[in-house]
Structure formats: structure tokens, C-alpha cells
C-alpha atoms as a PDB file:
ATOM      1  CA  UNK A   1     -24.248 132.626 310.943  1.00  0.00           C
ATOM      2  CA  UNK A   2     -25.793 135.642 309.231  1.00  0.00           C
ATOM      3  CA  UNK A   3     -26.010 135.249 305.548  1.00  0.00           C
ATOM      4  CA  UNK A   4     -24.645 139.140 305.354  1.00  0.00           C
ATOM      5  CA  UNK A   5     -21.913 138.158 308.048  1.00  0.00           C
ATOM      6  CA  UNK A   6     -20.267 135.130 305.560  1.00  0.00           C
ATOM      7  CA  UNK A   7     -20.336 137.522 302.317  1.00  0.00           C
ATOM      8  CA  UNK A   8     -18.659 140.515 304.034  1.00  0.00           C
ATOM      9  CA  UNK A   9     -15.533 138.274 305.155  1.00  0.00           C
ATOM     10  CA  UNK A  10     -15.808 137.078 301.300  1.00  0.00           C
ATOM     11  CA  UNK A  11     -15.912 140.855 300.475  1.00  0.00           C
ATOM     12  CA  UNK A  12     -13.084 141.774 302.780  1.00  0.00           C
ATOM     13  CA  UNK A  13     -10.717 139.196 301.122  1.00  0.00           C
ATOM     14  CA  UNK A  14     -11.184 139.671 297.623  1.00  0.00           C
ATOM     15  CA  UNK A  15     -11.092 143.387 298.768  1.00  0.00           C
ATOM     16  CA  UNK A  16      -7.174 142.880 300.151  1.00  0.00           C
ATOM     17  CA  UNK A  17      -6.379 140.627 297.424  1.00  0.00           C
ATOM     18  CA  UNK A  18      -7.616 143.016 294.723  1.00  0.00           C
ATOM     19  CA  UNK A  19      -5.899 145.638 297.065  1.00  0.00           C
ATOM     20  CA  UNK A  20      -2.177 143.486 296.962  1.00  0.00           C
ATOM     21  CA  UNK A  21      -2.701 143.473 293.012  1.00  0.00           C
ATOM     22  CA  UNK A  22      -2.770 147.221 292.558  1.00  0.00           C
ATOM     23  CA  UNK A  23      -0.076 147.536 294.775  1.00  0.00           C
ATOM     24  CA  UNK A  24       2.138 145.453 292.609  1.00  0.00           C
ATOM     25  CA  UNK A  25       0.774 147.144 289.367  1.00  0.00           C
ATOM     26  CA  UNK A  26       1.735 150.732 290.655  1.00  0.00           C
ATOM     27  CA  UNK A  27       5.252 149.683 289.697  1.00  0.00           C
ATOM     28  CA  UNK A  28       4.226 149.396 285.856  1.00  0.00           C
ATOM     29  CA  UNK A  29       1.352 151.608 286.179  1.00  0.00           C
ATOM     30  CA  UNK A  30       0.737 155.535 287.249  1.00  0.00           C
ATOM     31  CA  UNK A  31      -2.154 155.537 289.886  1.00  0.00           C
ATOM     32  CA  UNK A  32      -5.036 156.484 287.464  1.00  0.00           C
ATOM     33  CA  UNK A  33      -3.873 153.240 285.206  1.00  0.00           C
ATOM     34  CA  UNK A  34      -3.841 150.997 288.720  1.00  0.00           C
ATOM     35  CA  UNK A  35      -7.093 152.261 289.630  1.00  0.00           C
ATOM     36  CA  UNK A  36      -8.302 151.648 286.040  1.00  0.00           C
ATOM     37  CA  UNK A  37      -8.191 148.114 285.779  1.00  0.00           C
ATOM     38  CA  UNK A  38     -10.506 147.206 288.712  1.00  0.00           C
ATOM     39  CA  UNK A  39     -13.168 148.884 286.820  1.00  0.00           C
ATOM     40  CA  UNK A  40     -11.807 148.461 283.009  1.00  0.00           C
ATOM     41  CA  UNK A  41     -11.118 144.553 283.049  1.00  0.00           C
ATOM     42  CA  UNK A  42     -14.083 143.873 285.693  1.00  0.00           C
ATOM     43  CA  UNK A  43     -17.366 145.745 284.059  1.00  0.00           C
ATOM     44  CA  UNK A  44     -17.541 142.473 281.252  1.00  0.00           C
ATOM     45  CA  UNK A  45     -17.869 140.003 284.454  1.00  0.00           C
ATOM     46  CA  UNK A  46     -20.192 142.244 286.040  1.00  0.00           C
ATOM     47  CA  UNK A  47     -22.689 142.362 283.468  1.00  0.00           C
ATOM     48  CA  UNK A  48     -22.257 138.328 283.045  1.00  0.00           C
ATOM     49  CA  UNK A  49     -22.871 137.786 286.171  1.00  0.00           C
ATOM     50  CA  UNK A  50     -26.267 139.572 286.106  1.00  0.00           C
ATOM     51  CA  UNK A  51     -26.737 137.691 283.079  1.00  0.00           C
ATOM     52  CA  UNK A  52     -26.432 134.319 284.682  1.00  0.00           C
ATOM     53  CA  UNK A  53     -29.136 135.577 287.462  1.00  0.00           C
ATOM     54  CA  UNK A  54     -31.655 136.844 284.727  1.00  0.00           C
ATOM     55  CA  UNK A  55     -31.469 134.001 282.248  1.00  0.00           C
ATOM     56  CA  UNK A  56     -30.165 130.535 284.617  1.00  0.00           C
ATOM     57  CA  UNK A  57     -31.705 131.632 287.799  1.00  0.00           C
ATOM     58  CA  UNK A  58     -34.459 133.623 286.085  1.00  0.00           C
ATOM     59  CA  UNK A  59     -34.446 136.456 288.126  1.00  0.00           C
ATOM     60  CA  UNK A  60     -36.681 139.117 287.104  1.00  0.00           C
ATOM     61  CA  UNK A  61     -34.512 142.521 286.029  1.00  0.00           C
ATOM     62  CA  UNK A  62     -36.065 145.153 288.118  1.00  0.00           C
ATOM     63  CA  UNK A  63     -37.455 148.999 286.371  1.00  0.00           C
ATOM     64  CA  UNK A  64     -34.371 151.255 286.867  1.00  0.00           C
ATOM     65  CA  UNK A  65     -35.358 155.073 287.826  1.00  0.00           C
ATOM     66  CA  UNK A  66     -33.638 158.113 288.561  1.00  0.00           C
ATOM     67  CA  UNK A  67     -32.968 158.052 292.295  1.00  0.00           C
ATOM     68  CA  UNK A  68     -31.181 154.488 290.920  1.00  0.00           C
ATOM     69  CA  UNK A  69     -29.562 156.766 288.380  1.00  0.00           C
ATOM     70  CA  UNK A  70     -28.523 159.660 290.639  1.00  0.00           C
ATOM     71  CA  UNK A  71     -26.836 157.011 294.034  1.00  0.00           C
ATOM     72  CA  UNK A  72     -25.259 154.727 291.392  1.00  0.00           C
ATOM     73  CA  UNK A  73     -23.425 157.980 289.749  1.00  0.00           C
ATOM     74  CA  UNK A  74     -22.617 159.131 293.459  1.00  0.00           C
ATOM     75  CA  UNK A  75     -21.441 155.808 294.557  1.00  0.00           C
ATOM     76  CA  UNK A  76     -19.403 155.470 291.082  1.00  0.00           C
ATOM     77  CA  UNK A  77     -17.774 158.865 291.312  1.00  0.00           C
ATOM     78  CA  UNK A  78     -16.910 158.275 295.281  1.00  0.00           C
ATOM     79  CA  UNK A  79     -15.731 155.172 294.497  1.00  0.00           C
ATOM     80  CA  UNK A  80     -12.810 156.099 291.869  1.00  0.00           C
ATOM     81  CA  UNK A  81     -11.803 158.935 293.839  1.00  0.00           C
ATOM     82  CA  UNK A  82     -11.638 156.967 296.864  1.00  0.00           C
ATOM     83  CA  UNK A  83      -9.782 154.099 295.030  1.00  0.00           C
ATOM     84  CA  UNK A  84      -6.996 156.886 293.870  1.00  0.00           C
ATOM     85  CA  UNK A  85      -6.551 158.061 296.679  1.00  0.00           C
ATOM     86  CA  UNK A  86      -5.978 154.660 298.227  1.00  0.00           C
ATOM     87  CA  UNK A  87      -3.502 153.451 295.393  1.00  0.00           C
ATOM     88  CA  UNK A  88      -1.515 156.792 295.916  1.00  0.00           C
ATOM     89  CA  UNK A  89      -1.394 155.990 299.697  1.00  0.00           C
ATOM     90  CA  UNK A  90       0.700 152.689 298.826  1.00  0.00           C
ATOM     91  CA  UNK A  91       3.483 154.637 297.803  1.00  0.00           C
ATOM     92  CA  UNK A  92       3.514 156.563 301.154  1.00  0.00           C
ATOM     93  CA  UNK A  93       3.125 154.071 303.768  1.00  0.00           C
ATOM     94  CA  UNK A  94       3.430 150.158 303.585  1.00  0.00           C
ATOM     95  CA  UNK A  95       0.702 147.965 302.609  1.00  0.00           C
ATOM     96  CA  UNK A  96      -0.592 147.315 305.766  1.00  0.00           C
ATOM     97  CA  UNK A  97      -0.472 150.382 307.066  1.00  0.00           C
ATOM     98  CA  UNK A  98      -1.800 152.345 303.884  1.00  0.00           C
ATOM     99  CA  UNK A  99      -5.124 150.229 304.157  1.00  0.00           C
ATOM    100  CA  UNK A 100      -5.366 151.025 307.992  1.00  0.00           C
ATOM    101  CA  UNK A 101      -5.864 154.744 307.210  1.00  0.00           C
ATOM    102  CA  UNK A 102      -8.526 153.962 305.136  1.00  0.00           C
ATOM    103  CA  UNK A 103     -10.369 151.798 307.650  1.00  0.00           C
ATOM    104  CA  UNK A 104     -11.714 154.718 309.774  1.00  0.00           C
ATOM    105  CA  UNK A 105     -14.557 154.322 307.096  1.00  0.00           C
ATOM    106  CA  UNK A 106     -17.190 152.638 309.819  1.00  0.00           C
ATOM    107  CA  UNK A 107     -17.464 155.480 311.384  1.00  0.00           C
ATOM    108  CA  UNK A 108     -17.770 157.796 308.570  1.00  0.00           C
ATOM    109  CA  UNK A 109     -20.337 155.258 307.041  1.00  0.00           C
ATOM    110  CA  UNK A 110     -22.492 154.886 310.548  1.00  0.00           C
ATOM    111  CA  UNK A 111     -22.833 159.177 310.142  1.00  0.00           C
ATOM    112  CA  UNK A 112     -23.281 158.910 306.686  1.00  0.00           C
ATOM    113  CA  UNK A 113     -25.689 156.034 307.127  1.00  0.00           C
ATOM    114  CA  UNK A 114     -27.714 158.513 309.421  1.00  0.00           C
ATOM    115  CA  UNK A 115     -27.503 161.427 307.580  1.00  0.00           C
ATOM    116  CA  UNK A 116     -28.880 159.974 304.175  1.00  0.00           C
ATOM    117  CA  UNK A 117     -30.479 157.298 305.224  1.00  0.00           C
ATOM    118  CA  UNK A 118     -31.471 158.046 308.944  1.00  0.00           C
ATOM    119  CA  UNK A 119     -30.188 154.453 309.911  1.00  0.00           C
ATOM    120  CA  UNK A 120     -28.999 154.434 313.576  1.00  0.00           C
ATOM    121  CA  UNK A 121     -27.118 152.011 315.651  1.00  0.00           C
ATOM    122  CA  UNK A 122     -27.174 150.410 319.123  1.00  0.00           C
ATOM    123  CA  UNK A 123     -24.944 151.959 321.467  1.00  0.00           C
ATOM    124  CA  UNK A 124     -22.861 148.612 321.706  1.00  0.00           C
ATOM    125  CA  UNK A 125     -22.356 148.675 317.777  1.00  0.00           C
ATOM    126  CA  UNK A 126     -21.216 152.175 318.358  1.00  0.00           C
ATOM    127  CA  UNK A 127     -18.840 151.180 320.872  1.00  0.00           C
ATOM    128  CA  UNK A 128     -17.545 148.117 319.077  1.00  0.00           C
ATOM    129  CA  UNK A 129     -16.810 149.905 315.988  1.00  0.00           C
ATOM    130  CA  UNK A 130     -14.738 153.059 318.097  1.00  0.00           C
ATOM    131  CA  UNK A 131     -12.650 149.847 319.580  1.00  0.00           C
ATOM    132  CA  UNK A 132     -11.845 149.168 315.690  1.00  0.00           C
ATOM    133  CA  UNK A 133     -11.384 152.783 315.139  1.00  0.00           C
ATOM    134  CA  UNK A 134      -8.646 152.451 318.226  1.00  0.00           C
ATOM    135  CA  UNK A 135      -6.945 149.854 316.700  1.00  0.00           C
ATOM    136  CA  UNK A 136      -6.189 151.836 313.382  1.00  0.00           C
ATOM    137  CA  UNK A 137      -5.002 155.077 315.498  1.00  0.00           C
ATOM    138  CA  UNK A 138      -2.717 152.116 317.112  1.00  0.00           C
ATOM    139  CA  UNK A 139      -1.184 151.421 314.095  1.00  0.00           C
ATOM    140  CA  UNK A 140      -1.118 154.533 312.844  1.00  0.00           C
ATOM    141  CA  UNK A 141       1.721 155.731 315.603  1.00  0.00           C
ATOM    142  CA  UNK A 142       3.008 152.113 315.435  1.00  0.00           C
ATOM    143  CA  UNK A 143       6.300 153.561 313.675  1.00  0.00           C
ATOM    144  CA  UNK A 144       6.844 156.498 315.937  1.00  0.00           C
ATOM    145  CA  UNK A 145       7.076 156.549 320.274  1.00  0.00           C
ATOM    146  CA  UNK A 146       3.707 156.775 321.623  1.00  0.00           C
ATOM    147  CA  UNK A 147       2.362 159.698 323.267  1.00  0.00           C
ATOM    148  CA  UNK A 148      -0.647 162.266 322.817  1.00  0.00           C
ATOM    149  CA  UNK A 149       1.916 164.578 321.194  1.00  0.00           C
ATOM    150  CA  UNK A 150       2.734 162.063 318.220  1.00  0.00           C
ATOM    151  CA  UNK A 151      -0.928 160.211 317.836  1.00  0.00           C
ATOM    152  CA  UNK A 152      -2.306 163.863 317.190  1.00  0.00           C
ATOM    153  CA  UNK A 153       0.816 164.367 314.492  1.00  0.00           C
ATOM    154  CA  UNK A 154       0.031 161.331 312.842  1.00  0.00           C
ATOM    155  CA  UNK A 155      -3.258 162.036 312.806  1.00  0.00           C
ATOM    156  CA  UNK A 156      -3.253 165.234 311.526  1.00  0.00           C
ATOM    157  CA  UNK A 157      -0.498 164.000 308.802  1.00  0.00           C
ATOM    158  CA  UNK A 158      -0.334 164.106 305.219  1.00  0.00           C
ATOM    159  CA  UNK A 159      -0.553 160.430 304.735  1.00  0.00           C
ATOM    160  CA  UNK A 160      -3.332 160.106 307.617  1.00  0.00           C
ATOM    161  CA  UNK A 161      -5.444 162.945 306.077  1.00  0.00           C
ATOM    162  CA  UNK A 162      -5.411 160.965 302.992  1.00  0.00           C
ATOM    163  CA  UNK A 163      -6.217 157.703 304.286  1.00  0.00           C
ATOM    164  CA  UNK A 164      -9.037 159.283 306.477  1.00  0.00           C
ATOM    165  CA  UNK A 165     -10.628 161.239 303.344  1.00  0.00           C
ATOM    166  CA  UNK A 166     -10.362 158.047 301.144  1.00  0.00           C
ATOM    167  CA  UNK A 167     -11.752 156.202 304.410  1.00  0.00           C
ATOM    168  CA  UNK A 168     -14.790 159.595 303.705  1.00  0.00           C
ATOM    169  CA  UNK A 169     -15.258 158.547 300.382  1.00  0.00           C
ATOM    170  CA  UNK A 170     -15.336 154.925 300.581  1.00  0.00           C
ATOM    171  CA  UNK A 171     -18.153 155.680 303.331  1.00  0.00           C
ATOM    172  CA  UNK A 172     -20.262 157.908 300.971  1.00  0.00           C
ATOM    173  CA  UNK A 173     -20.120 155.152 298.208  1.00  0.00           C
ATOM    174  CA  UNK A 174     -21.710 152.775 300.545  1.00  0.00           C
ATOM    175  CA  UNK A 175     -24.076 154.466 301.430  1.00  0.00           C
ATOM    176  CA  UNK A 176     -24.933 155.243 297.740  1.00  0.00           C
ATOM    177  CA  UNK A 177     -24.844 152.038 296.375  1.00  0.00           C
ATOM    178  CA  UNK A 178     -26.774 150.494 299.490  1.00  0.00           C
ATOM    179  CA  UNK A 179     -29.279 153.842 298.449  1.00  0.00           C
ATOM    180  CA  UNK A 180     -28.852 153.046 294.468  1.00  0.00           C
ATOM    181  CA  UNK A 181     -30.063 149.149 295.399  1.00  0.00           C
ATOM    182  CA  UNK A 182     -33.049 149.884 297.778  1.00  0.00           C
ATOM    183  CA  UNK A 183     -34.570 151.922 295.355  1.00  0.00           C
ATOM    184  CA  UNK A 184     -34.621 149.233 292.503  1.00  0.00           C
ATOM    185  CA  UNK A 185     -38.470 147.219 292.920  1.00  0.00           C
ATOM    186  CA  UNK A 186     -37.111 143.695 293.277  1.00  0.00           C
ATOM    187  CA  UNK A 187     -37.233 140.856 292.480  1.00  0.00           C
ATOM    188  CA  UNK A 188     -34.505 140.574 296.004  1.00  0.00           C
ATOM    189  CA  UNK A 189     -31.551 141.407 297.439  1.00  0.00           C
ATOM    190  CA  UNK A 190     -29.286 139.811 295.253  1.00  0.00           C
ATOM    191  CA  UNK A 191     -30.385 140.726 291.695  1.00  0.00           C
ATOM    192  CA  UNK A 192     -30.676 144.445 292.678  1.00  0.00           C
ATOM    193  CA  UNK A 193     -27.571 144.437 294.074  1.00  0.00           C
ATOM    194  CA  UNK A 194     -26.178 142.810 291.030  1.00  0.00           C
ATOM    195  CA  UNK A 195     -27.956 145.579 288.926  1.00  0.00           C
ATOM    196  CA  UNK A 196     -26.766 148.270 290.421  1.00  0.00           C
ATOM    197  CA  UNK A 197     -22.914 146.492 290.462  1.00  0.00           C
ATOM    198  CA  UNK A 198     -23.374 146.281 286.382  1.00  0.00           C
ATOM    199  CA  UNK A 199     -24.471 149.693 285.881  1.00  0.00           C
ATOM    200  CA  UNK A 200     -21.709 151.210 287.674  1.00  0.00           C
ATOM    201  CA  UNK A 201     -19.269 149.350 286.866  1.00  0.00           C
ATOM    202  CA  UNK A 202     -20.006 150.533 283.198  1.00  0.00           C
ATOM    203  CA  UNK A 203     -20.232 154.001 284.279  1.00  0.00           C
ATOM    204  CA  UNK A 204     -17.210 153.917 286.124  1.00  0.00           C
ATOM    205  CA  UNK A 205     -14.947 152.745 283.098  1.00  0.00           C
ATOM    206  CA  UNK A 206     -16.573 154.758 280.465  1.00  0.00           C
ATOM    207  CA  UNK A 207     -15.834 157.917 282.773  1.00  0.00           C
ATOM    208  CA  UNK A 208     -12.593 156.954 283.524  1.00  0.00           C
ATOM    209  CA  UNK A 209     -11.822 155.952 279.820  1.00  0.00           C
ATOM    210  CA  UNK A 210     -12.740 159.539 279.099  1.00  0.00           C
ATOM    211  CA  UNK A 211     -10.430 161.184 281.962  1.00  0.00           C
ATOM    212  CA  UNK A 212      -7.152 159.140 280.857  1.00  0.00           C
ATOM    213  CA  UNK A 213      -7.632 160.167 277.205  1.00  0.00           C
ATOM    214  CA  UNK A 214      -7.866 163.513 278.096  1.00  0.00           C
ATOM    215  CA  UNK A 215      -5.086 163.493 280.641  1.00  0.00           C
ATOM    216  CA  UNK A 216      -2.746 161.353 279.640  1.00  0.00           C
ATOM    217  CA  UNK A 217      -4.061 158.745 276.319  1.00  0.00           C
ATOM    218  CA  UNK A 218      -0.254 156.380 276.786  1.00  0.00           C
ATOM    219  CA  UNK A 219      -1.857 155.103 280.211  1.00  0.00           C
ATOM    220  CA  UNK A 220      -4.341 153.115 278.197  1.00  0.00           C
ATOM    221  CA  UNK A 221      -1.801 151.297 276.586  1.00  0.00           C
ATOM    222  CA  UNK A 222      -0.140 150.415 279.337  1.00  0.00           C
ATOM    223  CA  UNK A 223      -2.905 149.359 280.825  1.00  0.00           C
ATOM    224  CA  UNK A 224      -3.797 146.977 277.758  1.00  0.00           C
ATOM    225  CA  UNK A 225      -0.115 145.746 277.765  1.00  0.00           C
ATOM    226  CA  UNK A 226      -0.536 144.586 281.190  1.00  0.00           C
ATOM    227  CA  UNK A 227      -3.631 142.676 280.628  1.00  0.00           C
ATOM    228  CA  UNK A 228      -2.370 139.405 282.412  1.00  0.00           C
ATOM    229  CA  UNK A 229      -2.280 140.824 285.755  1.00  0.00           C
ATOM    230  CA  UNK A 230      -4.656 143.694 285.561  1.00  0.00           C
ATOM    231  CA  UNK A 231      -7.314 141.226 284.560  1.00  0.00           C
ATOM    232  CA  UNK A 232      -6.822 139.442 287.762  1.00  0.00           C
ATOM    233  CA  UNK A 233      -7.685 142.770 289.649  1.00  0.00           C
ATOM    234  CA  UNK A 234     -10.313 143.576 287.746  1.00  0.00           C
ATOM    235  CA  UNK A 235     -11.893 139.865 288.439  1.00  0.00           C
ATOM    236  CA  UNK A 236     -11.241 140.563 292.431  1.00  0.00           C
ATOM    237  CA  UNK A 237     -12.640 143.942 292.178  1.00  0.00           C
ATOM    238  CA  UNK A 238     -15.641 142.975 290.921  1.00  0.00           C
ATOM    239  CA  UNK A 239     -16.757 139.260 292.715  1.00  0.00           C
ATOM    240  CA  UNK A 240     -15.556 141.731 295.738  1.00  0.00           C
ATOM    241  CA  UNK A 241     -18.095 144.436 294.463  1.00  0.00           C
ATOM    242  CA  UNK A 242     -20.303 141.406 293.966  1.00  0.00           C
ATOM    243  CA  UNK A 243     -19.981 140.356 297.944  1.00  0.00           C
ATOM    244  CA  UNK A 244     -20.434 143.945 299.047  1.00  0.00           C
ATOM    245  CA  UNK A 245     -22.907 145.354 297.147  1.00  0.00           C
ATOM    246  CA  UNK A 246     -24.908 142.168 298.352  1.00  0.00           C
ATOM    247  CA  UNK A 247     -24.372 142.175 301.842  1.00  0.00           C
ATOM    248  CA  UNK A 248     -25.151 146.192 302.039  1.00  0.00           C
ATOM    249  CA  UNK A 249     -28.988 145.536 300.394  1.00  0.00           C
ATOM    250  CA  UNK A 250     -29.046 142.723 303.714  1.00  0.00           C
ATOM    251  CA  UNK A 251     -28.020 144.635 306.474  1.00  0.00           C
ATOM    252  CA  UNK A 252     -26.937 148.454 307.366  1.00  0.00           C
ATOM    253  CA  UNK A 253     -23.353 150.163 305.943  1.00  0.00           C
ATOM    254  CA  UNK A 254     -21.971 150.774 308.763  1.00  0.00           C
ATOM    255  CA  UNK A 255     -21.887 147.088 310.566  1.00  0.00           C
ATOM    256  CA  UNK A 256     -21.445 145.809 307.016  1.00  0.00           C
ATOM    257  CA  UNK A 257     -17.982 148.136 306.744  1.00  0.00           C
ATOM    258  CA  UNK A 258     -17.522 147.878 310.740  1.00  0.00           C
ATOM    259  CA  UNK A 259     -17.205 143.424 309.636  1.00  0.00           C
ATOM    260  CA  UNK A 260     -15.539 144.120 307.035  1.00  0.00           C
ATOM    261  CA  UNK A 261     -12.449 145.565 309.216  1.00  0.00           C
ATOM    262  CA  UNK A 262     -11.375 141.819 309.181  1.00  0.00           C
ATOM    263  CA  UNK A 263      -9.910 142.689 305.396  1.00  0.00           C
ATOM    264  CA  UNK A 264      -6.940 144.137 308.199  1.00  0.00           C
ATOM    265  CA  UNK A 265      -6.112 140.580 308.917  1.00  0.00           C
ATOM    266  CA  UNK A 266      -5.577 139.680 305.247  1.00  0.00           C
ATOM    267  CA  UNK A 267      -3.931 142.490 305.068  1.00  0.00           C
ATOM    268  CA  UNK A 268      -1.422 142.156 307.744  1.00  0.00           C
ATOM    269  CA  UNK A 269      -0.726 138.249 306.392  1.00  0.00           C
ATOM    270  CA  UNK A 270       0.113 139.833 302.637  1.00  0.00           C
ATOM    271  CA  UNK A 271       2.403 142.740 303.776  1.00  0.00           C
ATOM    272  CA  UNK A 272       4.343 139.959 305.982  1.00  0.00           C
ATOM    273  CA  UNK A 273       4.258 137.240 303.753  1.00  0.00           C
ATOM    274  CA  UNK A 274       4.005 138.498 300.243  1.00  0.00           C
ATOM    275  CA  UNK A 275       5.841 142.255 300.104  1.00  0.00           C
ATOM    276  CA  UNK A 276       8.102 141.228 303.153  1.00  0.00           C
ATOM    277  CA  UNK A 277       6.879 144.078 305.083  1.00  0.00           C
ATOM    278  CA  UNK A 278       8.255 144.327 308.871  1.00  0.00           C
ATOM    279  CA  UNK A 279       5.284 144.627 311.285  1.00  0.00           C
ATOM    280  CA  UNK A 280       5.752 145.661 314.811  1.00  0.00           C
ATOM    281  CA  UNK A 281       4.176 145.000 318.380  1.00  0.00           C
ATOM    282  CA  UNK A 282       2.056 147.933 318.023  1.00  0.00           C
ATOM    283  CA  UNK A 283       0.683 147.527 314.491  1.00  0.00           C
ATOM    284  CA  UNK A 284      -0.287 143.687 315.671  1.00  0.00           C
ATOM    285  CA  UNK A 285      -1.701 145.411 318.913  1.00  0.00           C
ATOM    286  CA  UNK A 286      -3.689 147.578 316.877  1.00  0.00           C
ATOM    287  CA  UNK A 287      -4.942 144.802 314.932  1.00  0.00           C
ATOM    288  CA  UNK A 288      -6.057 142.788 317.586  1.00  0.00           C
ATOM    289  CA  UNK A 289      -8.078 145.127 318.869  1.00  0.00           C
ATOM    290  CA  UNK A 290      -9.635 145.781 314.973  1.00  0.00           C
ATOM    291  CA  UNK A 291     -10.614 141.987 315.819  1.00  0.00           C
ATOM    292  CA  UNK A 292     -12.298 142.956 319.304  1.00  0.00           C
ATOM    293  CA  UNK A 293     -14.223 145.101 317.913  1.00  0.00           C
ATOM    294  CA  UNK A 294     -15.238 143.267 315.456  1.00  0.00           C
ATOM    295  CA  UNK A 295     -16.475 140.550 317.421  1.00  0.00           C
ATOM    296  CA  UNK A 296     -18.267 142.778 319.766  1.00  0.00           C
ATOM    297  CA  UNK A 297     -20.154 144.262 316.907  1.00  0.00           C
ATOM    298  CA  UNK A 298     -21.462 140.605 315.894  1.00  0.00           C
ATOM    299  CA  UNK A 299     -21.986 139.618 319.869  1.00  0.00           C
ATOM    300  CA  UNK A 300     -24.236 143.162 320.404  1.00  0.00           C
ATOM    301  CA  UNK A 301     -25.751 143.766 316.522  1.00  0.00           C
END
């Protein structure tokens, strides 16, 4: 098995576990504070981490420059705004389903993926990844009787339109930071993806420091109250940052995000098992077929 292949289903479970954490800290937190802490209590492991590769596996730490400087504030920007968006869509839908809106990011990566970097796919990744993409429509009418009538209303939605454009987001973020990591000079995958998670991470708490001081300065202390658990999401967030930065300087966004639909099945196992979430016939259809499609991806890469 692909090296890329085994870090992605790392990615996609620290992803859903981080995911289950801010879920349960939206009922101390408001969303800014939730989406906070993945960045706030996970930028100090971040920059160890690079550490360790620079001084115990002596990687060299590559030259940054200003296309590094211009993805990784992109990325960084895309990625809080995407992360909001997400935590807010918790409080609309259940768990499961909340994260299924978001998961028409392949697609919006693959186009993004062309547009900025002018990778293209083979037609059976295409295919594979619009089976996934039929699986979250599935689930997205799971709750209602299905017809064309109703899969175009959910669709169309509030909470649909807000999973798709934080699906959008997460998809221009990949593509930024996979951008942001190929332009570093070396010394390998690894240690420029682990640059580029250690800059951004900083960048992304500074900036968001900033915004909840200006908006609303109590968040912070709630946030620092609730160190015990936010810490735990920040530690997710970032080894899952870790995984996915990585496996996006191996191999394209879009079959990188297109594997990483498997964060569904994690996801379907913690809204059953942890929030006691009813699931239905249709949301497991849809999820199977999330699983099709990801196995056709890996059977015609």
C-alpha cells in the first residue's frame, strides 16, 4: 500500500475525532472559540514537531519565499473560514450528517487542483469520486422522501449551501497548502510539509487571536478555562494537519481528499455510538457508496 494511501486514513481519523471534540465544545464554546482551539492549543506541537525533524532526524529546514508566504496565508485564511463554517453546521444538522455536506470537497478540490495547479485526473478517478459525491446527496435527502423534487430542495438548502461552501473552502486550502509545500526547495516531502504546517498554524492563531479580541475578548477566556478538552482538539487538529499536509506534497488533492471520504465511516461510528445519533437506511446507503467510490479511486488511480 501507497505510503500517501496509509497517512490519509490516519488524516481522516484524527480529522473526525478532532471533528467529535468541537462538537462537544460548541456547548461551552461560541463557534469562533470551538474553531479556536484547533489552531490555539495545536501551533506549540506543530512547531515541535518540526523541531524533532530538524534537530533528531536532521532534516535540513528548507529557504522559505514568497509564493510559500502568499499559499500558506491562502490556505490559513480558507482554512478558518472553512472550519467555522463547519462548527456552525453542527448545530444545524447531526454529526454525521453536518460532515457529509462538507464532503463534496473532492470535487471542488479536483477543479481547483486544475485550475491552480493544472493537475488532471483519469476519467475512472473522476468517476469514482462522483460515486462518493452520490453517496453524500444520498444522505443528504436521507431525512426527507426521495424524489428529484426534494434532492434539489436539499440541495439548494440553507444547511446544504453551507456544507457545500465549507466543502469550497476546505478544497481551496488544499490546494494552497499542497501549492505553499511544493514551492519550499527540500530537503523532502515530509519536512516541507511540516514547514509549511508550523507556519500556518502560527499564522492562523495569531490572526484569530486578533479577530476574538476585537469581536468579542470573554471568548478567550473561555477558551483558556476549557483547556483540558480543547487541548485534546488542538493535539488532533494538528497530528491530523500533520497526516494531510504530508500526504498532499505525495500525491494530488483531489485523490488525497477523494481517500479521505473514509473520515464518513468514523464519522457515522461516533454519531451512533458516542452522541446517540439515529442513522437511517438511506444515510448508511449513502455511505456505502462513499466506500465504493473510494475503492474505485484506489483500484483505477
Amino acid at each position: 500500500m501507497e505510503a500517501w494511501v496509509v497517512i490519509t486514513i490516519c488524516a481522516a481519523f484524527l480529522q473526525n475525532l478532532r471533528s467529535a471534540l468541537q462538537k462537544h465544545l460548541r456547548s461551552s464554546l461560541g463557534t469562533t472559540g470551538a474553531s479556536f482551539v484547533r489552531f490555539g492549543y495545536g501551533f506549540p506541537v506543530a512547531i515541535a514537531y518540526l523541531a524533532a525533524l530538524h534537530h533528531f532526524a536532521g532534516y535540513a529546514l528548507p529557504a522559505l519565499n514568497v509564493p510559500f508566504a502568499f499559499w500558506s496565508v491562502v490556505g490559513g485564511l480558507a482554512q478558518i473560514f472553512a472550519t467555522i463554517l463547519l462548527v456552525y453546521l453542527f448545530s444545524l444538522r447531526n454529526f454525521a450528517v453536518g460532515t457529509a455536506y462538507s464532503k463534496t470537497e473532492p470535487v471542488q478540490a479536483a477543479i481547483f487542483g486544475l485550475i491552480l495547479l493544472g493537475e488532471r485526473l483519469t476519467p475512472g478517478a473522476v468517476g469514482a469520486i462522483v460515486v462518493g459525491v452520490i453517496g453524500v446527496m444520498m444522505i443528504s435527502v436521507a431525512r426527507m422522501p426521495l424524489s428529484w423534487r426534494n434532492l434539489l430542495a436539499a440541495m439548494t438548502g440553507r444547511t446544504a449551501l453551507i456544507g457545500i461552501a465549507s466543502g469550497a473552502i476546505f478544497g481551496i486550502s488544499a490546494v494552497a497548502y499542497r501549492s505553499a509545500a511544493l514551492s519550499l526547495d527540500g530537503p523532502n516531502p515530509v519536512m516541507q510539509a511540516a514547514v509549511t504546517l508550523a507556519c500556518v498554524t502560527t499564522f492562523q492563531t495569531a490572526f484569530m487571536l486578533v479577530w476574538m479580541m476585537a469581536k468579542d475578548p470573554s471568548e478567550i477566556g473561555r477558551v483558556a478555562r476549557s483547556w483540558r478538552s480543547s487541548s485534546l482538539v488542538g493535539l488532533a487538529g494538528v497530528t491530523g494537519s500533520a497526516c494531510w499536509f504530508t500526504a498532499m506534497a505525495l500525491q494530488q488533492v483531489a485523490y488525497v481528499r477523494a481517500l479521505g471520504q473514509i473520515e464518513l465511516l468514523f464519522t457515522f461510528a461516533a454519531s451512533v455510538f458516542v452522541f446517540r445519533e439515529k442513522i437511517n437506511r438511506m444515510e448508511l446507503s449513502g455511505c456505502l457508496l462513499i466506500v465504493a467510490g473510494i475503492l474505485l479511486l484506489l483500484m483505477w488511480k
